[in-house]
N, C-alpha and C. Protein backbone atom coordinates (compact mmCIF):
# COMPACT_ATOMS: atom_id res chain seq x y z
N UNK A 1 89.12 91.18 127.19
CA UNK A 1 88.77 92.51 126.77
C UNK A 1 87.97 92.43 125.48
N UNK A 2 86.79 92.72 125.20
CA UNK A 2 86.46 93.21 124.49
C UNK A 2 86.84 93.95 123.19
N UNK A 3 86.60 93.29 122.00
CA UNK A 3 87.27 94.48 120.36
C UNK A 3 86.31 95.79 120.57
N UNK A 4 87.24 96.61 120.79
CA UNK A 4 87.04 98.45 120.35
C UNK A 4 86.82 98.64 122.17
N UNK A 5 87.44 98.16 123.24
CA UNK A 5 87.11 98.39 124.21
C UNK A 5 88.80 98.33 124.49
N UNK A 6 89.12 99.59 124.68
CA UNK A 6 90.74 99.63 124.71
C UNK A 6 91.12 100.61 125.93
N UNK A 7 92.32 100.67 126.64
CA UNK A 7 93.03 101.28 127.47
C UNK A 7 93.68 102.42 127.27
N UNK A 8 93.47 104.08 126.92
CA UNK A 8 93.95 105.20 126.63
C UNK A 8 95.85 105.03 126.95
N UNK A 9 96.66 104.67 126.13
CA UNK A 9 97.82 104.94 126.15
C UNK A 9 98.67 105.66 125.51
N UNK A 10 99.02 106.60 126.22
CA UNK A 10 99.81 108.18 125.35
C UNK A 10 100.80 107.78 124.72
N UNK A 11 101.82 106.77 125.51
CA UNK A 11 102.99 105.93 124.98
C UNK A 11 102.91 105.75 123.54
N UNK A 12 102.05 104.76 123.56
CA UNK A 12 101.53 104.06 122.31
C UNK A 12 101.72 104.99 121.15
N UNK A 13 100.50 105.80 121.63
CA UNK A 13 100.25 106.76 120.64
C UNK A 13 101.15 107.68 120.03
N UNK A 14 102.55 108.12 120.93
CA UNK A 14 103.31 109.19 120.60
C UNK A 14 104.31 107.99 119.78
N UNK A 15 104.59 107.24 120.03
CA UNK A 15 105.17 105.56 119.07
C UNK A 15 105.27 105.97 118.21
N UNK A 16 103.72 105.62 117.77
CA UNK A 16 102.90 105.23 116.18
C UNK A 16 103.36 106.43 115.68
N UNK A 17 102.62 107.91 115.98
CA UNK A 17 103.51 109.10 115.76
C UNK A 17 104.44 109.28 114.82
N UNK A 18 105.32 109.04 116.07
CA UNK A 18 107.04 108.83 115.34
C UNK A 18 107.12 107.83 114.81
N UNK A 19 106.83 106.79 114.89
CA UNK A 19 106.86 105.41 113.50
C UNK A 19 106.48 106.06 112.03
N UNK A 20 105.17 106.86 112.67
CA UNK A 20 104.64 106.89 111.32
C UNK A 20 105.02 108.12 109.96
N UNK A 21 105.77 108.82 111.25
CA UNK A 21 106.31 109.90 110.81
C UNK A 21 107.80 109.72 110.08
N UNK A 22 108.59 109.32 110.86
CA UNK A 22 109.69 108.75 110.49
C UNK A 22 109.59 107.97 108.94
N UNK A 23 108.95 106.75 108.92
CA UNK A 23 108.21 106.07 107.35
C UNK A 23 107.42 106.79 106.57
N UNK A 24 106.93 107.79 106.84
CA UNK A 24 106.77 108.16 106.19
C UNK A 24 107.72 109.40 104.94
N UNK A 25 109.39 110.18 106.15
CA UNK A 25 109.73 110.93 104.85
C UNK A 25 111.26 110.01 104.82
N UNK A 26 110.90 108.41 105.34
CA UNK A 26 111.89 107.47 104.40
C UNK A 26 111.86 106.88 103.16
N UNK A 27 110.14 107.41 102.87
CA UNK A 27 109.16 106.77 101.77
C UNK A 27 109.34 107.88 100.91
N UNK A 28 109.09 109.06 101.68
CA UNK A 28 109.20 110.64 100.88
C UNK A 28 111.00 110.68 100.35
N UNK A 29 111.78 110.34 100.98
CA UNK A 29 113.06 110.05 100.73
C UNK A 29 113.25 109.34 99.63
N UNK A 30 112.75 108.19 99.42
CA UNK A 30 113.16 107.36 98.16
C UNK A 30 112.78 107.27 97.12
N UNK A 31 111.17 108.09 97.20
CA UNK A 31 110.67 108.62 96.00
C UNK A 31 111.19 109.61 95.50
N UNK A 32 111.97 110.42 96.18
CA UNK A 32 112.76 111.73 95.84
C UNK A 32 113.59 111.47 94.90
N UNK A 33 114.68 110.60 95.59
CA UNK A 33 115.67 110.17 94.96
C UNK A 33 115.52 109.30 93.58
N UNK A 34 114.27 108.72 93.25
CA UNK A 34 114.34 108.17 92.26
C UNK A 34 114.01 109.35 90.92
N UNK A 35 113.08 110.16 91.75
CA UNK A 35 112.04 110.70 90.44
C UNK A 35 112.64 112.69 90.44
N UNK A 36 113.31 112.85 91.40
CA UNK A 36 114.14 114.05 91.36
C UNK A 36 115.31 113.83 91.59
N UNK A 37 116.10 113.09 92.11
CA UNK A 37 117.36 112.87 91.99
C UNK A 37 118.37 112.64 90.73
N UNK A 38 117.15 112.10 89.77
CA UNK A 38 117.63 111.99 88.03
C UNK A 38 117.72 113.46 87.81
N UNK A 39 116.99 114.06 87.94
CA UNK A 39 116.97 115.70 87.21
C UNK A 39 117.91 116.79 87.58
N UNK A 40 118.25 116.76 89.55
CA UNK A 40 119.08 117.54 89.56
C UNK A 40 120.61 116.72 90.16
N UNK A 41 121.23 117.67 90.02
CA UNK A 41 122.74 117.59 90.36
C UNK A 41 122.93 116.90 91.95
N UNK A 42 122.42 117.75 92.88
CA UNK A 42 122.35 117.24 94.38
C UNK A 42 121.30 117.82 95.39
N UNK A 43 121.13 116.43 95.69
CA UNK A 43 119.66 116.55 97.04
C UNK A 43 120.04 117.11 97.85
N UNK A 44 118.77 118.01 98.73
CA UNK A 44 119.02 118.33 99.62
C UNK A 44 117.89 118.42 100.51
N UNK A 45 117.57 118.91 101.65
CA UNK A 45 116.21 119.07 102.75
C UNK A 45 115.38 120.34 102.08
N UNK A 46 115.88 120.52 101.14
CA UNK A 46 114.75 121.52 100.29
C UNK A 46 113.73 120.88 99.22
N UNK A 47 113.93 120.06 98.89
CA UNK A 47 112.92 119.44 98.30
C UNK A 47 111.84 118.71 99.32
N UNK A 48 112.55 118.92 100.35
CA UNK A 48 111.23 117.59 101.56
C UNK A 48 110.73 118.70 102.57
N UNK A 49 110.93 119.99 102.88
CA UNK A 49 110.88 121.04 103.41
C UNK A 49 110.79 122.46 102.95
N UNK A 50 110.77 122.70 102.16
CA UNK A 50 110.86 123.82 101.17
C UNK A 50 109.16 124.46 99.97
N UNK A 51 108.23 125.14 100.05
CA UNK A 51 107.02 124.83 99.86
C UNK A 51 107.31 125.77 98.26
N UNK A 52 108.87 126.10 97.91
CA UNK A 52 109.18 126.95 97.02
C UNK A 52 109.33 126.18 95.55
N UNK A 53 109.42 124.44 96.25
CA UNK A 53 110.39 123.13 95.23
C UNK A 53 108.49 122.71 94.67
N UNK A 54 107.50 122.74 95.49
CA UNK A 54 106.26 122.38 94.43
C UNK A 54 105.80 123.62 93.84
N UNK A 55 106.04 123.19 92.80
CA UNK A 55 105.93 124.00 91.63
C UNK A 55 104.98 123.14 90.65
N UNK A 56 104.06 123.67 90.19
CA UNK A 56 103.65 122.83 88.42
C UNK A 56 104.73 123.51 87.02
N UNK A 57 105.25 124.32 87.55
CA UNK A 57 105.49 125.14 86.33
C UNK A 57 106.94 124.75 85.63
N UNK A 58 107.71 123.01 86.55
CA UNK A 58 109.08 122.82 86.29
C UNK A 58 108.88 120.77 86.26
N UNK A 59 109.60 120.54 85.84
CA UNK A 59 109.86 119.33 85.52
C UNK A 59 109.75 118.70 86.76
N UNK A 60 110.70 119.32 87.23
CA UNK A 60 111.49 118.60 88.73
C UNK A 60 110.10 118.75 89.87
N UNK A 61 109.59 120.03 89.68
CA UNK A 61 108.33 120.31 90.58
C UNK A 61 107.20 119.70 90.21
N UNK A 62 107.07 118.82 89.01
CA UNK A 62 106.12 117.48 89.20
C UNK A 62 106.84 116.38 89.51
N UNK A 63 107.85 116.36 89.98
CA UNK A 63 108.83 115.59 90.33
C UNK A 63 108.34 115.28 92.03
N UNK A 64 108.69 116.42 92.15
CA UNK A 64 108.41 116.55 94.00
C UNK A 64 106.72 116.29 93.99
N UNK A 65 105.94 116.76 93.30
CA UNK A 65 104.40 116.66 93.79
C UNK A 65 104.13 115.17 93.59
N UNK A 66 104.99 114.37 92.80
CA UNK A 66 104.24 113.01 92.54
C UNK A 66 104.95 112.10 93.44
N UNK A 67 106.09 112.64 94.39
CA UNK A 67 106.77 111.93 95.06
C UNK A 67 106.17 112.01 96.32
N UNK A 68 105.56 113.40 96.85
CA UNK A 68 104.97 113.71 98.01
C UNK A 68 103.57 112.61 97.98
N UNK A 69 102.99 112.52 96.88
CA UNK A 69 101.23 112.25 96.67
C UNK A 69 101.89 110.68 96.70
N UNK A 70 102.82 110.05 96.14
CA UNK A 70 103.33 108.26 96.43
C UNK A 70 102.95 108.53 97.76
N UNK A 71 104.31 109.39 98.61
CA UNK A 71 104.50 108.90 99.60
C UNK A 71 103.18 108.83 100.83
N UNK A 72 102.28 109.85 100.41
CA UNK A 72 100.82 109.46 101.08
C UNK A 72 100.00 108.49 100.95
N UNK A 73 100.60 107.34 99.69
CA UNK A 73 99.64 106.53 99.48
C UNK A 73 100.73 105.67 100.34
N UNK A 74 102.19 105.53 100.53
CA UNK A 74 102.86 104.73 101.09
C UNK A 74 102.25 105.11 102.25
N UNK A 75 102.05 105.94 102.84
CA UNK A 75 102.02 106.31 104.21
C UNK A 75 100.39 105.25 104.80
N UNK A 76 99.29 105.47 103.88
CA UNK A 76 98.30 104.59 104.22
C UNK A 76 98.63 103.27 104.12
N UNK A 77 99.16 102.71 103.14
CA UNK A 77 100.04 100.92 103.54
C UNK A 77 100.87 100.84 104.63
N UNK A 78 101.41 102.33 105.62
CA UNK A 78 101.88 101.78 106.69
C UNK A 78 101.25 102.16 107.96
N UNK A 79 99.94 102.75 107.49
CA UNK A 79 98.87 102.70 108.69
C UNK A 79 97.93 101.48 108.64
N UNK A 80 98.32 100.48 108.10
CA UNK A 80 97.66 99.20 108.52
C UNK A 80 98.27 98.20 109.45
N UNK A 81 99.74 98.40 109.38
CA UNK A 81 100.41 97.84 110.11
C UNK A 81 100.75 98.48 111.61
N UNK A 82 101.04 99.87 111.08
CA UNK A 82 100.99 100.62 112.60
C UNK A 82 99.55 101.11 113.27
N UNK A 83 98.74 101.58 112.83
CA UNK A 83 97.85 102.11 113.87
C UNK A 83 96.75 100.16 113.66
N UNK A 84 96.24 99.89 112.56
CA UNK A 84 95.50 98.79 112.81
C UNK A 84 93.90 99.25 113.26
N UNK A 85 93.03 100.45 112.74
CA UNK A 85 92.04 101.16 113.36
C UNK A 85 91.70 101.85 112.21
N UNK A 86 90.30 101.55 111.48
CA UNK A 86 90.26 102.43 110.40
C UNK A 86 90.00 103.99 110.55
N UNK A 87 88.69 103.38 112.08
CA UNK A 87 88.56 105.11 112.66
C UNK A 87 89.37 105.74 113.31
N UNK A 88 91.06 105.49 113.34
CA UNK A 88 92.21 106.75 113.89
C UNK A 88 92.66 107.37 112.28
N UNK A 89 92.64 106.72 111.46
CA UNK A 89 93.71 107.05 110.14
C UNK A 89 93.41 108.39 110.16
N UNK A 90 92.25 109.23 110.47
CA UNK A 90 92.17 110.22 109.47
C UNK A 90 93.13 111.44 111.14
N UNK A 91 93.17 111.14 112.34
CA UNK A 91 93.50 111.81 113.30
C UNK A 91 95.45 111.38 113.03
N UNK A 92 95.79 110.15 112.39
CA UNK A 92 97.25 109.86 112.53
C UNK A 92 97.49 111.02 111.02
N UNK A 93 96.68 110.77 110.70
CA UNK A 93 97.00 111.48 108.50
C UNK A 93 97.31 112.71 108.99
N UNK A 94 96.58 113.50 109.79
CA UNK A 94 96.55 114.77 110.21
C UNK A 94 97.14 115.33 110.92
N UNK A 95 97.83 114.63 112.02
CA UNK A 95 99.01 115.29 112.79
C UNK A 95 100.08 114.83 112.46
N UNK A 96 100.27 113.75 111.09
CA UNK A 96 101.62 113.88 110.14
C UNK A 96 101.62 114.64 109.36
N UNK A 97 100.75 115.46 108.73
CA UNK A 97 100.90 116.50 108.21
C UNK A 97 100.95 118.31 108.80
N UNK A 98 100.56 117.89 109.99
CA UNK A 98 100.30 118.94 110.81
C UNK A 98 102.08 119.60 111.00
N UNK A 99 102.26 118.16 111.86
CA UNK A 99 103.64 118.26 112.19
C UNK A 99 104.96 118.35 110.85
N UNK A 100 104.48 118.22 109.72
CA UNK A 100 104.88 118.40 108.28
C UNK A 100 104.84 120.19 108.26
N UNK A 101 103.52 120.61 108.73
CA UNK A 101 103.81 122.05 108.27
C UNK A 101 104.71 123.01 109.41
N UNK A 102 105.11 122.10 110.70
CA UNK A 102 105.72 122.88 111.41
C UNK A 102 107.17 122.95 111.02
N UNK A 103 107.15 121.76 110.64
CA UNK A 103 108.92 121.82 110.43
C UNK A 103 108.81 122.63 108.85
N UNK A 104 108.36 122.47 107.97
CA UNK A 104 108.32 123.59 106.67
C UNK A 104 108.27 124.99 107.27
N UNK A 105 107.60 124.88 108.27
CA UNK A 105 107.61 126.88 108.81
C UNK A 105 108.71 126.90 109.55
N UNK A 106 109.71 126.37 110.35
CA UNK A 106 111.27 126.49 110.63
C UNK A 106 111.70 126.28 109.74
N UNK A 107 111.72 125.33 108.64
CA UNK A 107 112.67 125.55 107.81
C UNK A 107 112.76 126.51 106.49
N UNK A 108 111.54 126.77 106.13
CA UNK A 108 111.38 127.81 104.88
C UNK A 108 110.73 128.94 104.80
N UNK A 109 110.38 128.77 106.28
CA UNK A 109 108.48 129.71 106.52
C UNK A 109 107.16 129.79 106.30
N UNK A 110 106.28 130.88 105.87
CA UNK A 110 105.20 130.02 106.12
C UNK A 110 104.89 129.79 104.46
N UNK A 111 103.98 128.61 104.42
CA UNK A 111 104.03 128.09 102.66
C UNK A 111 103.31 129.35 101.82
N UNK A 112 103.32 129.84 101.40
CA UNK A 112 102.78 131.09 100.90
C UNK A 112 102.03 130.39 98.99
N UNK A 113 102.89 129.13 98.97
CA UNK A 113 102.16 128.54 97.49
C UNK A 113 100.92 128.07 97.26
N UNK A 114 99.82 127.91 96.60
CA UNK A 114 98.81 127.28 96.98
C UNK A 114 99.02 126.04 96.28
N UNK A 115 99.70 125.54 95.21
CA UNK A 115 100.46 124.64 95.06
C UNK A 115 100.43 123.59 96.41
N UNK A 116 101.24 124.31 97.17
CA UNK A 116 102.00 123.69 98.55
C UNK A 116 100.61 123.17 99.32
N UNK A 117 99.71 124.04 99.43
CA UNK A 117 98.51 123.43 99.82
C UNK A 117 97.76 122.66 99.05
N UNK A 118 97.94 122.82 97.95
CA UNK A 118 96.96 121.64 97.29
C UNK A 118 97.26 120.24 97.39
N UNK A 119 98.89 120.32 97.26
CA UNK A 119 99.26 119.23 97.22
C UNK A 119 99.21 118.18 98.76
N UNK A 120 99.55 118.61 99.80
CA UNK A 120 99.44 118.29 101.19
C UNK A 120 98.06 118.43 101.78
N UNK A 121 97.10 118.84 101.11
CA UNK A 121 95.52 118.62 101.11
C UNK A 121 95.20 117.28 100.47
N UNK A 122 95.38 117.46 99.58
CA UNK A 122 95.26 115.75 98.66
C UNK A 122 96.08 114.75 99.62
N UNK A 123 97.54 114.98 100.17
CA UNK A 123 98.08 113.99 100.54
C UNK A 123 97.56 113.25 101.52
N UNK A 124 96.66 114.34 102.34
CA UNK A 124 96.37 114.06 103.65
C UNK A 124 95.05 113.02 103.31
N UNK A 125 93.63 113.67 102.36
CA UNK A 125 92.71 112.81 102.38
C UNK A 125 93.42 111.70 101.36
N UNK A 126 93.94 111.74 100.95
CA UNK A 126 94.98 110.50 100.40
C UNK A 126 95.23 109.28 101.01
N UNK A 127 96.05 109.66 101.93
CA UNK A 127 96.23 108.73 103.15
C UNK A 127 95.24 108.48 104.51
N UNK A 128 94.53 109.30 104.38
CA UNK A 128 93.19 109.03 105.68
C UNK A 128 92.49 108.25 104.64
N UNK A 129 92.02 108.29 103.93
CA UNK A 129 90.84 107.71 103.33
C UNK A 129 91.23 106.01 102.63
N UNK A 130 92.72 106.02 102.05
CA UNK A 130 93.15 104.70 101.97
C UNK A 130 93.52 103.79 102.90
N UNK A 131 93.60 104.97 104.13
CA UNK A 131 94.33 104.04 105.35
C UNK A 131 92.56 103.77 105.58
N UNK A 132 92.10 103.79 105.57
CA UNK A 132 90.43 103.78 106.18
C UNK A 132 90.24 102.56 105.50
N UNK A 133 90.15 102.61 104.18
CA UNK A 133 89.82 101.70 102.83
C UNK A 133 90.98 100.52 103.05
N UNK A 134 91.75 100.65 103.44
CA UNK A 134 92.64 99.05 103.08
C UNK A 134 92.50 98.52 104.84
């Protein structure tokens, strides 16, 4: 076979997905815990789901924005290992964040912060563009 001459597999693809999804809020997880877990009392799925916790205007809410913006740069160190394709990063970056804003709209509704968008705008060309670059 031929390099860049490949076999369309949905399998694969829904994998990487969930690989990449999964590593990515285990990454969002441990940055939490280091850099907001000092500040408050007890964690919860509101800081990783909640578009109310990025804030600029609180300690803890540059807490969460610098943990989210790591975990997009973690997320491109683990699109070298999982996808392996510089031209998918920016289609994998995007339906992990896609699928990021669905579960924030079940769990908190819809992000109404622009905060919340700025920050998951950056994350995204964050991680497409490093996953591209490394």
């Amino acid at each position: 076979m031929f390099y860049g001459a490949m076999v369309w597999d949905p399998w694969l693809i829904v994998a990487q997905i969930v690989c990449l999804q999964c590593l990515y809020y285990l990454t969002l997880g441990v940055f939490l815990s280091f850099l907001v877990g000092t500040h408050v009392s007890h964690m919860s799925l509101v800081y990783f789901f909640d578009f109310a916790t990025i804030t600029s205007s609180t300690v803890v809410g540059w807490c969460v924005i610098a943990s989210f913006l790591f975990s997009s740069v973690a997320g491109a160190g683990c699109m070298i290992y999982l996808i392996e394709r510089a031209n998918k990063c920016l289609d994998f970056s995007a339906t992990l964040y896609i699928i990021h804003l669905f579960i924030c709209l079940v769990y908190g509704g819809w992000p109404s912060s622009v905060t919340w968008w700025v920050v998951n705008g950056t994350g995204v060309a964050v991680m497409a563009l490093l996953g591209e670059y490394l």
